[in-house]
C-alpha atoms as a PDB file:
ATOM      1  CA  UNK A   1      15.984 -32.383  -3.521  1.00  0.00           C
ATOM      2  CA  UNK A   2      17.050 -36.299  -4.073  1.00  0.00           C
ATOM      3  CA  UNK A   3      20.687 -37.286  -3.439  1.00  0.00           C
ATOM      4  CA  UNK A   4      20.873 -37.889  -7.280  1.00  0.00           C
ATOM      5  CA  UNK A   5      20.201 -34.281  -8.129  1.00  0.00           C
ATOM      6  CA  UNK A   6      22.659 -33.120  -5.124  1.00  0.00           C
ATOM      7  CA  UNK A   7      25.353 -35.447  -6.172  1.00  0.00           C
ATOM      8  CA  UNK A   8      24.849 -34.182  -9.896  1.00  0.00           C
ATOM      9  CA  UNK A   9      25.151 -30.602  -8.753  1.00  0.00           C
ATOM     10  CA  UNK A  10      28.497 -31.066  -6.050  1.00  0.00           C
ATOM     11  CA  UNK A  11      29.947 -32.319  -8.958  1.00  0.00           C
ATOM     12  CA  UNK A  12      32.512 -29.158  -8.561  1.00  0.00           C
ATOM     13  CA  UNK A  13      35.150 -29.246  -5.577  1.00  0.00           C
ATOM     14  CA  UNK A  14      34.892 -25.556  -4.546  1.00  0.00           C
ATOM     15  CA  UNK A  15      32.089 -22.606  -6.160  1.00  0.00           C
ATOM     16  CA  UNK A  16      32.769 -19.208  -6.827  1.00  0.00           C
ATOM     17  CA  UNK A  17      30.511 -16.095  -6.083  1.00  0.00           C
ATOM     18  CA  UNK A  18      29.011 -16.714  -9.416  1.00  0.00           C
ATOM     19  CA  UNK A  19      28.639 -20.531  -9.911  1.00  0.00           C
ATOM     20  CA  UNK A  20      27.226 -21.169  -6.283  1.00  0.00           C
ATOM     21  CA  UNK A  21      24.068 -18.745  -6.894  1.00  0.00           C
ATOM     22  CA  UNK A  22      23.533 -20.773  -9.543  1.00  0.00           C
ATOM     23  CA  UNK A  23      23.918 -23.953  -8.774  1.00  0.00           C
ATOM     24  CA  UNK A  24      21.361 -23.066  -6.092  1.00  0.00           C
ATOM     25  CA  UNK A  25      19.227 -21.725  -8.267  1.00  0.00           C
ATOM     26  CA  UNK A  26      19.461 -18.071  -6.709  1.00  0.00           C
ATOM     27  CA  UNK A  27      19.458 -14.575  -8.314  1.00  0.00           C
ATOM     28  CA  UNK A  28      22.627 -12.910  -7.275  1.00  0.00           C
ATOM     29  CA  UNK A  29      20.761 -10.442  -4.738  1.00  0.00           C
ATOM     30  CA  UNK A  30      19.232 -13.196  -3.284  1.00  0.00           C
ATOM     31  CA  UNK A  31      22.575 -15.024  -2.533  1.00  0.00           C
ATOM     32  CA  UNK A  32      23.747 -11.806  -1.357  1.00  0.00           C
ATOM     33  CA  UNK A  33      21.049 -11.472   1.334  1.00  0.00           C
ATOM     34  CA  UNK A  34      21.303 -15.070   2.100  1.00  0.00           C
ATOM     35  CA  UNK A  35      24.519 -14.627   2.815  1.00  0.00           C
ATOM     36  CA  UNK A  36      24.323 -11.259   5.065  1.00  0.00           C
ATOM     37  CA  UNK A  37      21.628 -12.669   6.878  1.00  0.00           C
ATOM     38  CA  UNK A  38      23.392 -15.421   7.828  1.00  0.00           C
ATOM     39  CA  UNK A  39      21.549 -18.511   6.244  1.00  0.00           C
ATOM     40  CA  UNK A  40      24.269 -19.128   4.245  1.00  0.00           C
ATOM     41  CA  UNK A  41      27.881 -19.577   5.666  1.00  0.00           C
ATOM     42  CA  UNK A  42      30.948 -16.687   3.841  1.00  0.00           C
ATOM     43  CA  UNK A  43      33.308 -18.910   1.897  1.00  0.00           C
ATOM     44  CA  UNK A  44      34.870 -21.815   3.337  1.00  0.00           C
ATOM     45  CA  UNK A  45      37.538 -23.156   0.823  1.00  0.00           C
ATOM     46  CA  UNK A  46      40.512 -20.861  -0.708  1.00  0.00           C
ATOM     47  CA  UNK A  47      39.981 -17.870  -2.950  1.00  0.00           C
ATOM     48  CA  UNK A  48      36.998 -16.810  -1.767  1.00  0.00           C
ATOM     49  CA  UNK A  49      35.100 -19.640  -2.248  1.00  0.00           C
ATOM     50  CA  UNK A  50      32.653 -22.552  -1.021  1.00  0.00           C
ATOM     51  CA  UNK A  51      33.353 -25.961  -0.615  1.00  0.00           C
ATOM     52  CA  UNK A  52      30.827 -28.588  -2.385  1.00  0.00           C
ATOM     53  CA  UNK A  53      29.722 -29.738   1.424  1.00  0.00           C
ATOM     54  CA  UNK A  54      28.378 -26.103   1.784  1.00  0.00           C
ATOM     55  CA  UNK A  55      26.471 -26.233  -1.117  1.00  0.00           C
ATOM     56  CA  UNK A  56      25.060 -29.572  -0.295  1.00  0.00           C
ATOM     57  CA  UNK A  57      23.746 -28.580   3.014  1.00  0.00           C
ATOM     58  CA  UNK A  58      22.291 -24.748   1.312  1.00  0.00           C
ATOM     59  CA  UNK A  59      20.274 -27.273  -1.467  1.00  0.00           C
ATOM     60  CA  UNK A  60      18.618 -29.041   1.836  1.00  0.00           C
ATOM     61  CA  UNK A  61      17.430 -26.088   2.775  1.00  0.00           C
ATOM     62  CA  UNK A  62      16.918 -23.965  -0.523  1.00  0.00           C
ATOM     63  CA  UNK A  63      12.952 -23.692   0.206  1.00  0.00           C
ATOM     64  CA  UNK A  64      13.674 -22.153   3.260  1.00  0.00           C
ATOM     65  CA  UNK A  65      15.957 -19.483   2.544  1.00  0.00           C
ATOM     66  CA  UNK A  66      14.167 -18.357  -0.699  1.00  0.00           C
ATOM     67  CA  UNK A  67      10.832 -17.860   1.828  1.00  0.00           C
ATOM     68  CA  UNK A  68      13.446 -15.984   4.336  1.00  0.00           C
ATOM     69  CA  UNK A  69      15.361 -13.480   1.891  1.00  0.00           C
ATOM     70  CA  UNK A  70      12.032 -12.362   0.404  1.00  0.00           C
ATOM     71  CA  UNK A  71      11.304 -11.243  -3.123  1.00  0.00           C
ATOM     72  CA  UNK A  72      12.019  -7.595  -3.354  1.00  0.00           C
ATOM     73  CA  UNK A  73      15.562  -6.820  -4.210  1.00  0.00           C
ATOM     74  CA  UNK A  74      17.466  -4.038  -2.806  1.00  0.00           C
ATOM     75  CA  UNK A  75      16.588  -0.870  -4.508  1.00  0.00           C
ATOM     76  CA  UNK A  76      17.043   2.622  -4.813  1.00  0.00           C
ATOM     77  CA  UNK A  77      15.014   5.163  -3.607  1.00  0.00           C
ATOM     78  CA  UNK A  78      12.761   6.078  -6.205  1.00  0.00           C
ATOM     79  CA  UNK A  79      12.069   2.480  -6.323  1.00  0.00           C
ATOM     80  CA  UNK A  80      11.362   2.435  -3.006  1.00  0.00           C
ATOM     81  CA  UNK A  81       9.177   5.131  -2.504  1.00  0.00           C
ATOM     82  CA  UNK A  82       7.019   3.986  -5.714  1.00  0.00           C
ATOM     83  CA  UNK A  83       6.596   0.351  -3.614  1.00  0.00           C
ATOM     84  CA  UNK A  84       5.525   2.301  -0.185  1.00  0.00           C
ATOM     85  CA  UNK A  85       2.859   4.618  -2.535  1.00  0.00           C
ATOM     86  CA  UNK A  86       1.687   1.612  -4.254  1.00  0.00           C
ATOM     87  CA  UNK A  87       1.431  -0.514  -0.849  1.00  0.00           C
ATOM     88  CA  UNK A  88      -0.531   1.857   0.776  1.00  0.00           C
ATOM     89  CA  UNK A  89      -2.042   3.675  -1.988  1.00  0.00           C
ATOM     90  CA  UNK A  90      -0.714   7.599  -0.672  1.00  0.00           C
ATOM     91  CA  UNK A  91       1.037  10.185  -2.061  1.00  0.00           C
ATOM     92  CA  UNK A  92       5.096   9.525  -0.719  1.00  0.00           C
ATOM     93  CA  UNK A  93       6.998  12.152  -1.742  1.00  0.00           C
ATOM     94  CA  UNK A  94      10.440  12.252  -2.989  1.00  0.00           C
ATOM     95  CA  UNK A  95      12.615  11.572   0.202  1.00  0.00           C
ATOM     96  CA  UNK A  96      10.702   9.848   2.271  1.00  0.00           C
ATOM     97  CA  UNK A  97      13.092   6.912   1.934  1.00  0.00           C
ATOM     98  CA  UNK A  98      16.233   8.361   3.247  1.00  0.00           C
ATOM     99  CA  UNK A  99      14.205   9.802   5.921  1.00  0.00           C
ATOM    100  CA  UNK A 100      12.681   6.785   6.949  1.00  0.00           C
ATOM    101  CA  UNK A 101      16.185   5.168   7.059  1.00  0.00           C
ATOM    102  CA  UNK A 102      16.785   8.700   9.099  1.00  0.00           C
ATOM    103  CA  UNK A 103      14.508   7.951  11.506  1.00  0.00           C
ATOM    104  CA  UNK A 104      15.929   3.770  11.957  1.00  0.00           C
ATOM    105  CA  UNK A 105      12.698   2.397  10.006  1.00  0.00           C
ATOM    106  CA  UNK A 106      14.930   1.699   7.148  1.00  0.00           C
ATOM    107  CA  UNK A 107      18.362  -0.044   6.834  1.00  0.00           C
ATOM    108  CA  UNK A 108      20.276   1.258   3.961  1.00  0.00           C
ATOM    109  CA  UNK A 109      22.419  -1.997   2.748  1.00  0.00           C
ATOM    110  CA  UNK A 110      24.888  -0.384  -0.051  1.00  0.00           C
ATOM    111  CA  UNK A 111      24.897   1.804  -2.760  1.00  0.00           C
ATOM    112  CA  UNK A 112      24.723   1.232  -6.919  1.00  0.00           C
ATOM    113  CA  UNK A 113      26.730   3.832  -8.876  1.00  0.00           C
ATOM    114  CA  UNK A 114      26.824   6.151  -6.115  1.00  0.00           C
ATOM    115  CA  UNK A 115      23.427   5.851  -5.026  1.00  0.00           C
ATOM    116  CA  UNK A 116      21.550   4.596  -2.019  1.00  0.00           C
ATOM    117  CA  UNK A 117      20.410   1.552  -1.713  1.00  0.00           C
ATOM    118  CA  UNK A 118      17.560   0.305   0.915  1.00  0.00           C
ATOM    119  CA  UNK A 119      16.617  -3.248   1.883  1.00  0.00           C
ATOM    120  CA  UNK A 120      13.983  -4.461  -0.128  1.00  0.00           C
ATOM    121  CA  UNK A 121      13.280  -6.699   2.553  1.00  0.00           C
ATOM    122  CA  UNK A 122      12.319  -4.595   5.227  1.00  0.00           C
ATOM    123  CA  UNK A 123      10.167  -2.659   2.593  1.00  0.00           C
ATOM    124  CA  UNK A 124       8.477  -5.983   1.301  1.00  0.00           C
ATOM    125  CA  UNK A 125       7.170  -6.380   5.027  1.00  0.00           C
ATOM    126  CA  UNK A 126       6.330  -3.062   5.848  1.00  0.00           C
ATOM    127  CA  UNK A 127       3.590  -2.438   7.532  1.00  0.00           C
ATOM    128  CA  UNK A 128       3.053   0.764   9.025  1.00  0.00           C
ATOM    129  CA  UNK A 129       1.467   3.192   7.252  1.00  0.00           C
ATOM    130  CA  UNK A 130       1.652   5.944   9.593  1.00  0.00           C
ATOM    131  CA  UNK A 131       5.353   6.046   9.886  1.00  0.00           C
ATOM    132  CA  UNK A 132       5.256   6.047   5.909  1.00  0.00           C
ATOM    133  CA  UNK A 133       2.844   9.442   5.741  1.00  0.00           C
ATOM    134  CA  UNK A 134       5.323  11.618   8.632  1.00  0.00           C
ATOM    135  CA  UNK A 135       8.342  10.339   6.895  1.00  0.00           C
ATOM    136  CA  UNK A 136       6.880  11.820   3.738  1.00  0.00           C
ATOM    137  CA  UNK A 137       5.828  14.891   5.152  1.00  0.00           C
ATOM    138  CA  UNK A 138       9.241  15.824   6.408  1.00  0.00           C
ATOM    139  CA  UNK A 139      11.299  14.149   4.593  1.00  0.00           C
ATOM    140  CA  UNK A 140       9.849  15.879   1.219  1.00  0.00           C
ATOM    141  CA  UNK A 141      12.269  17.501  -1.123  1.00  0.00           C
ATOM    142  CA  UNK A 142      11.981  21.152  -2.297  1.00  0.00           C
ATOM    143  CA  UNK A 143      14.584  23.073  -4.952  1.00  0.00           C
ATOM    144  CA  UNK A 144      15.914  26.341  -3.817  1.00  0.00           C
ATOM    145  CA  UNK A 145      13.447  28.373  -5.580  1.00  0.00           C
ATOM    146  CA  UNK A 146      10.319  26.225  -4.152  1.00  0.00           C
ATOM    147  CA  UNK A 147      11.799  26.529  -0.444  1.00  0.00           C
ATOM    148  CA  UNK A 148      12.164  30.429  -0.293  1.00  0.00           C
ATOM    149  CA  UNK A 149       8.506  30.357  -1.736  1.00  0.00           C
ATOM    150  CA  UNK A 150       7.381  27.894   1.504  1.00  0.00           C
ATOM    151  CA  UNK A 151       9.261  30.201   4.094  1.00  0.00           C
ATOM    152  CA  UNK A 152       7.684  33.236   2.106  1.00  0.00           C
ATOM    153  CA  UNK A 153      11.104  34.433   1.367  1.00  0.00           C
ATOM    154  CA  UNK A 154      12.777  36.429  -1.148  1.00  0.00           C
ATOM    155  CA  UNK A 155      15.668  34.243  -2.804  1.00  0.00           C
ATOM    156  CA  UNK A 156      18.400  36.405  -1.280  1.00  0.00           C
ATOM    157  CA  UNK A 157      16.620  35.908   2.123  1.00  0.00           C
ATOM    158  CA  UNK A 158      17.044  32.109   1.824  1.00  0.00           C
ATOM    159  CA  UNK A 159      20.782  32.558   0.516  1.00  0.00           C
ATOM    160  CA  UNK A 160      21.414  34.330   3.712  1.00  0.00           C
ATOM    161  CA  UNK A 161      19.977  31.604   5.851  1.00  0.00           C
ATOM    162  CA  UNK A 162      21.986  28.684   3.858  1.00  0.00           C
ATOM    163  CA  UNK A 163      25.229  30.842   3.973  1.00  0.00           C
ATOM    164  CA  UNK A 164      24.862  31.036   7.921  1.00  0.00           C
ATOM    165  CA  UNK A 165      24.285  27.540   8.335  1.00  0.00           C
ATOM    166  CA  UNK A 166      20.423  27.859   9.185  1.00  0.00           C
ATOM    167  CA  UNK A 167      19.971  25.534   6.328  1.00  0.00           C
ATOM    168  CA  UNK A 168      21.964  22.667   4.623  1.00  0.00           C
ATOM    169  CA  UNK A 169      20.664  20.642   1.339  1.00  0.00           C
ATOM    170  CA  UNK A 170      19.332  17.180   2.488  1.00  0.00           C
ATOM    171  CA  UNK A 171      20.572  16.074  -1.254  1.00  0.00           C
ATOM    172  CA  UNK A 172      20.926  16.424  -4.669  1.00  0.00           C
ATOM    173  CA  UNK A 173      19.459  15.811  -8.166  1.00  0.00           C
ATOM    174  CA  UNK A 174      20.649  16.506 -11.746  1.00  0.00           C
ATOM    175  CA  UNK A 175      18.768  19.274 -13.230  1.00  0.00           C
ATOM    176  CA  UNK A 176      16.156  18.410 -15.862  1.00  0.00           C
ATOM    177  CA  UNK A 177      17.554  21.055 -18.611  1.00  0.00           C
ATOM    178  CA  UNK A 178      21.419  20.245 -17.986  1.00  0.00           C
ATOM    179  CA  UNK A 179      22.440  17.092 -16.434  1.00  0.00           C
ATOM    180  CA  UNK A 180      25.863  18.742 -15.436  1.00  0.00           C
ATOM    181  CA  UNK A 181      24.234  20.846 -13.660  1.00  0.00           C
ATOM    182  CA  UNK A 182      23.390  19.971  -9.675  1.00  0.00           C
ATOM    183  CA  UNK A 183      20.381  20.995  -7.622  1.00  0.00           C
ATOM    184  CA  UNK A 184      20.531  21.412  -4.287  1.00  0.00           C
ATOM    185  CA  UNK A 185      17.838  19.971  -2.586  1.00  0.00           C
ATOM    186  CA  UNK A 186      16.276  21.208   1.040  1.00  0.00           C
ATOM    187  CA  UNK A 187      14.261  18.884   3.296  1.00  0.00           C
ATOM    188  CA  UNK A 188      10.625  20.070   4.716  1.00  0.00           C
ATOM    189  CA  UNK A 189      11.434  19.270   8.646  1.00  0.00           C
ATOM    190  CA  UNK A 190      14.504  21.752   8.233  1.00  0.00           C
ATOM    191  CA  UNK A 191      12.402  24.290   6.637  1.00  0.00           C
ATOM    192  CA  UNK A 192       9.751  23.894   9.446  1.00  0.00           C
ATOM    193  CA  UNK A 193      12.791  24.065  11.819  1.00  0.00           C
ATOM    194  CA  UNK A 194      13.917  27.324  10.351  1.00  0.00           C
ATOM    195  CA  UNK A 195      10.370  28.925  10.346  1.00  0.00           C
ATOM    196  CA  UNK A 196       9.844  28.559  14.197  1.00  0.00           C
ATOM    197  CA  UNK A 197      12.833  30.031  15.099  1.00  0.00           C
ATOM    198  CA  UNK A 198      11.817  32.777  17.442  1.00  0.00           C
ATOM    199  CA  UNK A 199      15.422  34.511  17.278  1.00  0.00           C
ATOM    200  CA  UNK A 200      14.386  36.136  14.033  1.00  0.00           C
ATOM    201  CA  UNK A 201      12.061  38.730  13.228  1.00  0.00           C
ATOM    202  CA  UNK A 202      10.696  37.127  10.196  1.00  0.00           C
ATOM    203  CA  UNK A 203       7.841  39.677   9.922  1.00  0.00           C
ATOM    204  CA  UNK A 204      10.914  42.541   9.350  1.00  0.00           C
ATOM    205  CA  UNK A 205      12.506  40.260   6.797  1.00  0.00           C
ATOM    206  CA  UNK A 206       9.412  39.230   4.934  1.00  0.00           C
ATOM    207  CA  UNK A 207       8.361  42.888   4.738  1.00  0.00           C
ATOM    208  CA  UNK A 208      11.924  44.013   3.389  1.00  0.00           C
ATOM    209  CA  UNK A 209      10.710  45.501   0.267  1.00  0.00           C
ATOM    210  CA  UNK A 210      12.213  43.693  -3.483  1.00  0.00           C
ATOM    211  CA  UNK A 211      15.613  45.437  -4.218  1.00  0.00           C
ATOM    212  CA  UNK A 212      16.644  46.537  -0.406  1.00  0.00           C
ATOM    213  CA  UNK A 213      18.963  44.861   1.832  1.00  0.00           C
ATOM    214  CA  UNK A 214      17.845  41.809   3.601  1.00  0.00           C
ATOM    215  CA  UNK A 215      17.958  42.123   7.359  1.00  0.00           C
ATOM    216  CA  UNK A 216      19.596  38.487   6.996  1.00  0.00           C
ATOM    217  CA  UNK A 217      22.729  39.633   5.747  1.00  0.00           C
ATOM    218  CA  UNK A 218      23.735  40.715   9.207  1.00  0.00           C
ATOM    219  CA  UNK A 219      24.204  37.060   9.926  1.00  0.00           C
ATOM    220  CA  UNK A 220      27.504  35.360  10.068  1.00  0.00           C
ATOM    221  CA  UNK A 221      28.821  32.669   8.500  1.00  0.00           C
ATOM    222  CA  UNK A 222      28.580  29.332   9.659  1.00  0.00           C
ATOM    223  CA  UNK A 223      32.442  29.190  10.213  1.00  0.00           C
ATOM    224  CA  UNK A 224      32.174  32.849  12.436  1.00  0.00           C
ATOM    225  CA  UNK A 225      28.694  31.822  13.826  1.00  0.00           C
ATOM    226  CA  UNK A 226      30.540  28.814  15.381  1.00  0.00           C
ATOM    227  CA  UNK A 227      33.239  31.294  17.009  1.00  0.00           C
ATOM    228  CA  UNK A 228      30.596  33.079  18.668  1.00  0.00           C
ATOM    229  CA  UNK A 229      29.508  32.968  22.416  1.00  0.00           C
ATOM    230  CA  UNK A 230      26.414  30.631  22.820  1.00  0.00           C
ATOM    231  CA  UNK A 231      23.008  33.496  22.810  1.00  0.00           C
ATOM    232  CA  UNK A 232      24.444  36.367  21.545  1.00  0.00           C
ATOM    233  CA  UNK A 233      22.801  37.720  18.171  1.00  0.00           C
ATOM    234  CA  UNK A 234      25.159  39.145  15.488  1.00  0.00           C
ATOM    235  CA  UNK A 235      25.013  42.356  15.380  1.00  0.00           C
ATOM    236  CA  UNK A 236      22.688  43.874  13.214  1.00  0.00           C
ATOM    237  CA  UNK A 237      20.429  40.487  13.057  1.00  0.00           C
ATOM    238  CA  UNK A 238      17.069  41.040  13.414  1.00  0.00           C
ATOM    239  CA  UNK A 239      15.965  39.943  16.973  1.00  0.00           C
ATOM    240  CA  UNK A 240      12.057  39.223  18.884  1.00  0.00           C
ATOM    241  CA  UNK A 241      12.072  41.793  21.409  1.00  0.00           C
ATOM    242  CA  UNK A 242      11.749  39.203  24.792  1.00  0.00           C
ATOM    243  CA  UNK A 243       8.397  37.887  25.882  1.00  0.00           C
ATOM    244  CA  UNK A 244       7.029  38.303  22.047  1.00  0.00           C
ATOM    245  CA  UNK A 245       5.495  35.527  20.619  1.00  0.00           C
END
């Protein structure tokens, strides 16, 4: 950058949040990460805004900081989980970003109309695949319908569990026929959590026949269950007689 072409663009006093990106020549989400990483000082001058000396000194460095923020913006998770199965050419099923930012591999940086948003840089430099493939297994996504089919339950059964805290969505979607209507969404690793519980006889509840009473309605609500003395059963819940496997 020659003094000529810095002199030309100081030729403001003070730059908004708008007219310093691009005086710099940045996209807006590449100021923004320059700026919450650091290489670029918050606003120095009144009003929320930088002083011509500031942008002088970011222009002698411009090189630099475009290498250091990257060139993945921050995006949302279907975004995300497209670049991670494109990267390392695998399956990654629908929540495997918020469960890699579950398990601390992924920071999540904001949010865009009420959705998440992850740092594209820390997904542009990811490297480990195997981290990728378990967040994917349990952090997959399953309707309902599709997770009382995985625990081999009858819809009512799963109701049960989700009414008695067992089970709580992971998130939610817009249904595909009405988008008024919400879907609650269940995550795998709960599921699996559920399923090796060895406080319930799931043999008796699988074998409840269609149109009878499931053996899970004995359980209490969440509120009631919370009420109760540590290792007691409800009454009525179906209980592993000890030492069973």
């Amino acid at each position: 950058m020659t003094a000529t072409t810095s002199t030309a663009a100081s030729k403001l006093k003070t730059y908004g949040p708008l007219q310093f990106p691009s005086r710099a020549d940045l996209t807006l989400w590449q100021f923004d990460r320059a700026l919450r990483l650091g290489l670029i000082p918050g606003p120095d001058a009144a009003g929320g805004r930088w002083s011509a000396d500031v942008l002088d000194d970011t222009l002698t460095r411009i090189d630099t900081i475009r290498q250091a923020v990257g060139t993945m913006p921050d995006v949302g998770a279907v975004r995300a989980e497209e670049h991670l199965a494109e990267r390392f050419h695998m399956t990654v099923y629908s929540g495997t970003a918020a469960e890699l930012a579950r398990r601390g591999y992924l920071p999540v940086v904001g949010d865009h109309k009420g959705h998440t948003l992850y740092c594209g840089l820390t997904l542009e430099r990811f490297t480990d695949r195997r981290k990728v493939a378990r967040a994917s297994t349990a952090g997959q996504l399953h309707t309902r319908d599709a997770a009382a089919r995985i625990l081999e339950l009858r819809a009512s059964d799963f109701d049960h569990l989700v009414r008695a805290g067992l089970l709580i969505h992971a998130a939610t979607a817009r249904s595909g026929w009405n988008r008024r209507d919400v879907v609650l969404l269940y995550r795998q690793a709960d599921l699996n959590r559920v399923a090796r519980s060895r406080r319930v006889d799931w043999d008796a509840v699988r074998a409840a026949p269609k149109g009878h009473r499931s053996p899970l309605a004995a359980l209490p609500t969440r509120r009631a269950a919370a009420r109760r003395q540590p290792g007691r059963a409800p009454a009525g819940m179906p209980v592993r007689p000890a030492g069973e496997a």
